[in-house]
C-alpha atoms as a PDB file:
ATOM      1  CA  UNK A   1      18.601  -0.274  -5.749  1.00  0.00           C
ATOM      2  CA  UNK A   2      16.300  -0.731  -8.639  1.00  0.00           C
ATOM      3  CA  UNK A   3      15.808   3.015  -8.986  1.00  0.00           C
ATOM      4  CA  UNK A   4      19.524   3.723  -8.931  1.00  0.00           C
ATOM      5  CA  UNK A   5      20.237   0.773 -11.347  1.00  0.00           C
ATOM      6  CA  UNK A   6      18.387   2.588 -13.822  1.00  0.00           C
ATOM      7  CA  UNK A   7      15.113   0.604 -13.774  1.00  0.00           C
ATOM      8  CA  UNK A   8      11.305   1.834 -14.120  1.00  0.00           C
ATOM      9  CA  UNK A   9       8.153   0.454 -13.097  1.00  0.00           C
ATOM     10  CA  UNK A  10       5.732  -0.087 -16.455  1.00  0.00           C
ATOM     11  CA  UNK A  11       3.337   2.030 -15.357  1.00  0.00           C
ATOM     12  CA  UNK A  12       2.569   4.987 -13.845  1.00  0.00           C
ATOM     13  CA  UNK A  13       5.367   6.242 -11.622  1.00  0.00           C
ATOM     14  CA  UNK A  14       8.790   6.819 -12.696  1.00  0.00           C
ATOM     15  CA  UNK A  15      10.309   5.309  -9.697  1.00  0.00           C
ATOM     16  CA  UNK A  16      10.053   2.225  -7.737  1.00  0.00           C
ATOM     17  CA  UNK A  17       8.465   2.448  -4.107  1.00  0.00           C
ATOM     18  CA  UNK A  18       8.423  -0.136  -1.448  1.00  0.00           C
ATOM     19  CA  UNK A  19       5.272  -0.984  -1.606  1.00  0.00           C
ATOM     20  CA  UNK A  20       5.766  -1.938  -5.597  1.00  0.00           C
ATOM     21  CA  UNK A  21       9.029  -3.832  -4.503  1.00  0.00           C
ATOM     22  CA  UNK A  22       6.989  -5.766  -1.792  1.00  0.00           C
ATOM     23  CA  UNK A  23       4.127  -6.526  -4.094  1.00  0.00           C
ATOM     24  CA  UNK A  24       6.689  -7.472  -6.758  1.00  0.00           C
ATOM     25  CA  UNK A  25       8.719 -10.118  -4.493  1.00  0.00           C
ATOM     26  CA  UNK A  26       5.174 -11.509  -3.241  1.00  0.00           C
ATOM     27  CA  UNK A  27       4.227 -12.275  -6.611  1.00  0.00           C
ATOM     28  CA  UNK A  28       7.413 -14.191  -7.721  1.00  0.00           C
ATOM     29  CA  UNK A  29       7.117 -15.836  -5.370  1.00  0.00           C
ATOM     30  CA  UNK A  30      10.424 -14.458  -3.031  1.00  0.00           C
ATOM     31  CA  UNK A  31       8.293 -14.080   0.200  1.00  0.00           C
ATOM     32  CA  UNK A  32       4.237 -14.368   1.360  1.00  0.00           C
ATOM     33  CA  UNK A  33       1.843 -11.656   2.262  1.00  0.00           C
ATOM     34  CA  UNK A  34       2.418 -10.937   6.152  1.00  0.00           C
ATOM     35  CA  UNK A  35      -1.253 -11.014   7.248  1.00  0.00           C
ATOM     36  CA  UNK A  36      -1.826  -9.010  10.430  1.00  0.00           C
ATOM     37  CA  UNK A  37      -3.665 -10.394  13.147  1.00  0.00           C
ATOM     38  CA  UNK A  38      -7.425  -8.538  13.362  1.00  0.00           C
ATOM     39  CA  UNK A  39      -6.746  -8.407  17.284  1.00  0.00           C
ATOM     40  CA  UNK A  40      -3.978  -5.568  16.594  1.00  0.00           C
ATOM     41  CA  UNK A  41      -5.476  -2.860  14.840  1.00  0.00           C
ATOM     42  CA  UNK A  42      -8.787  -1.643  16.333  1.00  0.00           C
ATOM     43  CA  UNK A  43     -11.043  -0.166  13.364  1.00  0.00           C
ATOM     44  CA  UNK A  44     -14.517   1.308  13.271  1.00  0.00           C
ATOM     45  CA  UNK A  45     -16.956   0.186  11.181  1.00  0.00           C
ATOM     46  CA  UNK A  46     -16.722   2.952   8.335  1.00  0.00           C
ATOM     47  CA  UNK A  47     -12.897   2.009   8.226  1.00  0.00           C
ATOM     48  CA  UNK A  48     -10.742   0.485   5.347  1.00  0.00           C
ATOM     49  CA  UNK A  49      -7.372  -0.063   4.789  1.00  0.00           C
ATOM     50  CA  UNK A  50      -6.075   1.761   1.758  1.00  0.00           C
ATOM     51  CA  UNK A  51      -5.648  -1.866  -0.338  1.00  0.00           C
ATOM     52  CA  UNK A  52      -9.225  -3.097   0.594  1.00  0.00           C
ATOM     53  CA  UNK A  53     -10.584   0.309  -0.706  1.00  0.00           C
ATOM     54  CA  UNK A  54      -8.444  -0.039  -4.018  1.00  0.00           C
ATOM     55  CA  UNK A  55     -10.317  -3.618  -4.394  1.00  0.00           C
ATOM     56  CA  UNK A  56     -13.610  -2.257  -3.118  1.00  0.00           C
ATOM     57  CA  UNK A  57     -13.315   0.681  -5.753  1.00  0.00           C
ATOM     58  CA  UNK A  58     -10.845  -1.030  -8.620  1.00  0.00           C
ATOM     59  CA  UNK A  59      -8.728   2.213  -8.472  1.00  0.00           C
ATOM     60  CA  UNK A  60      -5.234   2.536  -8.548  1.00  0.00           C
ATOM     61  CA  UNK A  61      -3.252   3.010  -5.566  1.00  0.00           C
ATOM     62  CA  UNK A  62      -2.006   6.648  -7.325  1.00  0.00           C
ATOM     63  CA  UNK A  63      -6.189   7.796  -7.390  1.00  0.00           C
ATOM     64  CA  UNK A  64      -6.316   7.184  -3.399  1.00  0.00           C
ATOM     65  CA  UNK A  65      -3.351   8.647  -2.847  1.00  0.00           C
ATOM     66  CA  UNK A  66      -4.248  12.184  -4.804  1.00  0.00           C
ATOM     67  CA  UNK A  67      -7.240  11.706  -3.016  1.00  0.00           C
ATOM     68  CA  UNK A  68      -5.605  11.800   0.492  1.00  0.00           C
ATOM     69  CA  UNK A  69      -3.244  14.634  -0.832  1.00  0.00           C
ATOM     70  CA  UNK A  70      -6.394  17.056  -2.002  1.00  0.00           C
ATOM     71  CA  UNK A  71      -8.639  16.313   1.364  1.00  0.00           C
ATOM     72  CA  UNK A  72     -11.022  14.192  -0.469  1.00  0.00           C
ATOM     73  CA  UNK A  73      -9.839  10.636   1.455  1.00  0.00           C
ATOM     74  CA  UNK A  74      -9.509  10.990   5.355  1.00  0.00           C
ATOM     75  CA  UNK A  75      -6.869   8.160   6.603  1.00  0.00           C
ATOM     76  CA  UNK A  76      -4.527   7.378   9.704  1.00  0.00           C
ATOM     77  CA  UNK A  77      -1.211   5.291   9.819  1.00  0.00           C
ATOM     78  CA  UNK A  78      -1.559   2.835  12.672  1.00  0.00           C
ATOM     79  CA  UNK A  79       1.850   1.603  14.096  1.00  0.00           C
ATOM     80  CA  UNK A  80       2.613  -1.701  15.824  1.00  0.00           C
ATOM     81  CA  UNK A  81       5.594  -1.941  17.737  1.00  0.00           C
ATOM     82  CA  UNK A  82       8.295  -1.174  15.036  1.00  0.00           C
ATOM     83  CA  UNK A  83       5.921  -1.943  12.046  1.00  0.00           C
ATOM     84  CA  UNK A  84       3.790   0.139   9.925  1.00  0.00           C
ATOM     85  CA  UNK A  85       0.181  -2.189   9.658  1.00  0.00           C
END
């Protein structure tokens, strides 16, 4: 709705995403974080998740993504139940 209300992000993209609307609502305060129980996803020790690799690094969440586009960044969606973790 955002996008076809005529709005734009402030940086970066030209369009809203999900993830910025999510990020967005958490900060004002609209909903909290859903953390996901550890027990659910199984990960090796060499594994991130792409937000604790943007902290890890201090990169934007557009650098990881070109990376997984070009090769560079190897990654996997993991799905629980109807949810995308």
């Amino acid at each position: 709705m955002l996008n076809e209300e005529g709005w734009r992000p402030a940086k970066r993209c030209g369009t809203f995403n999900a993830a910025m609307v999510a990020a967005l609502t958490v900060r004002m305060g609209l909903r909290t974080r859903r953390q996901t129980p550890a027990t659910l996803v199984q990960r090796q020790s060499d594994e991130w998740t792409l937000g604790e690799l943007s902290h890890l690094l201090d990169m934007p969440a557009l650098t990881r993504f070109s990376w997984l586009r070009r090769g560079e960044l190897q990654a996997r969606q993991v799905m629980s139940q109807s949810h995308r973790l």
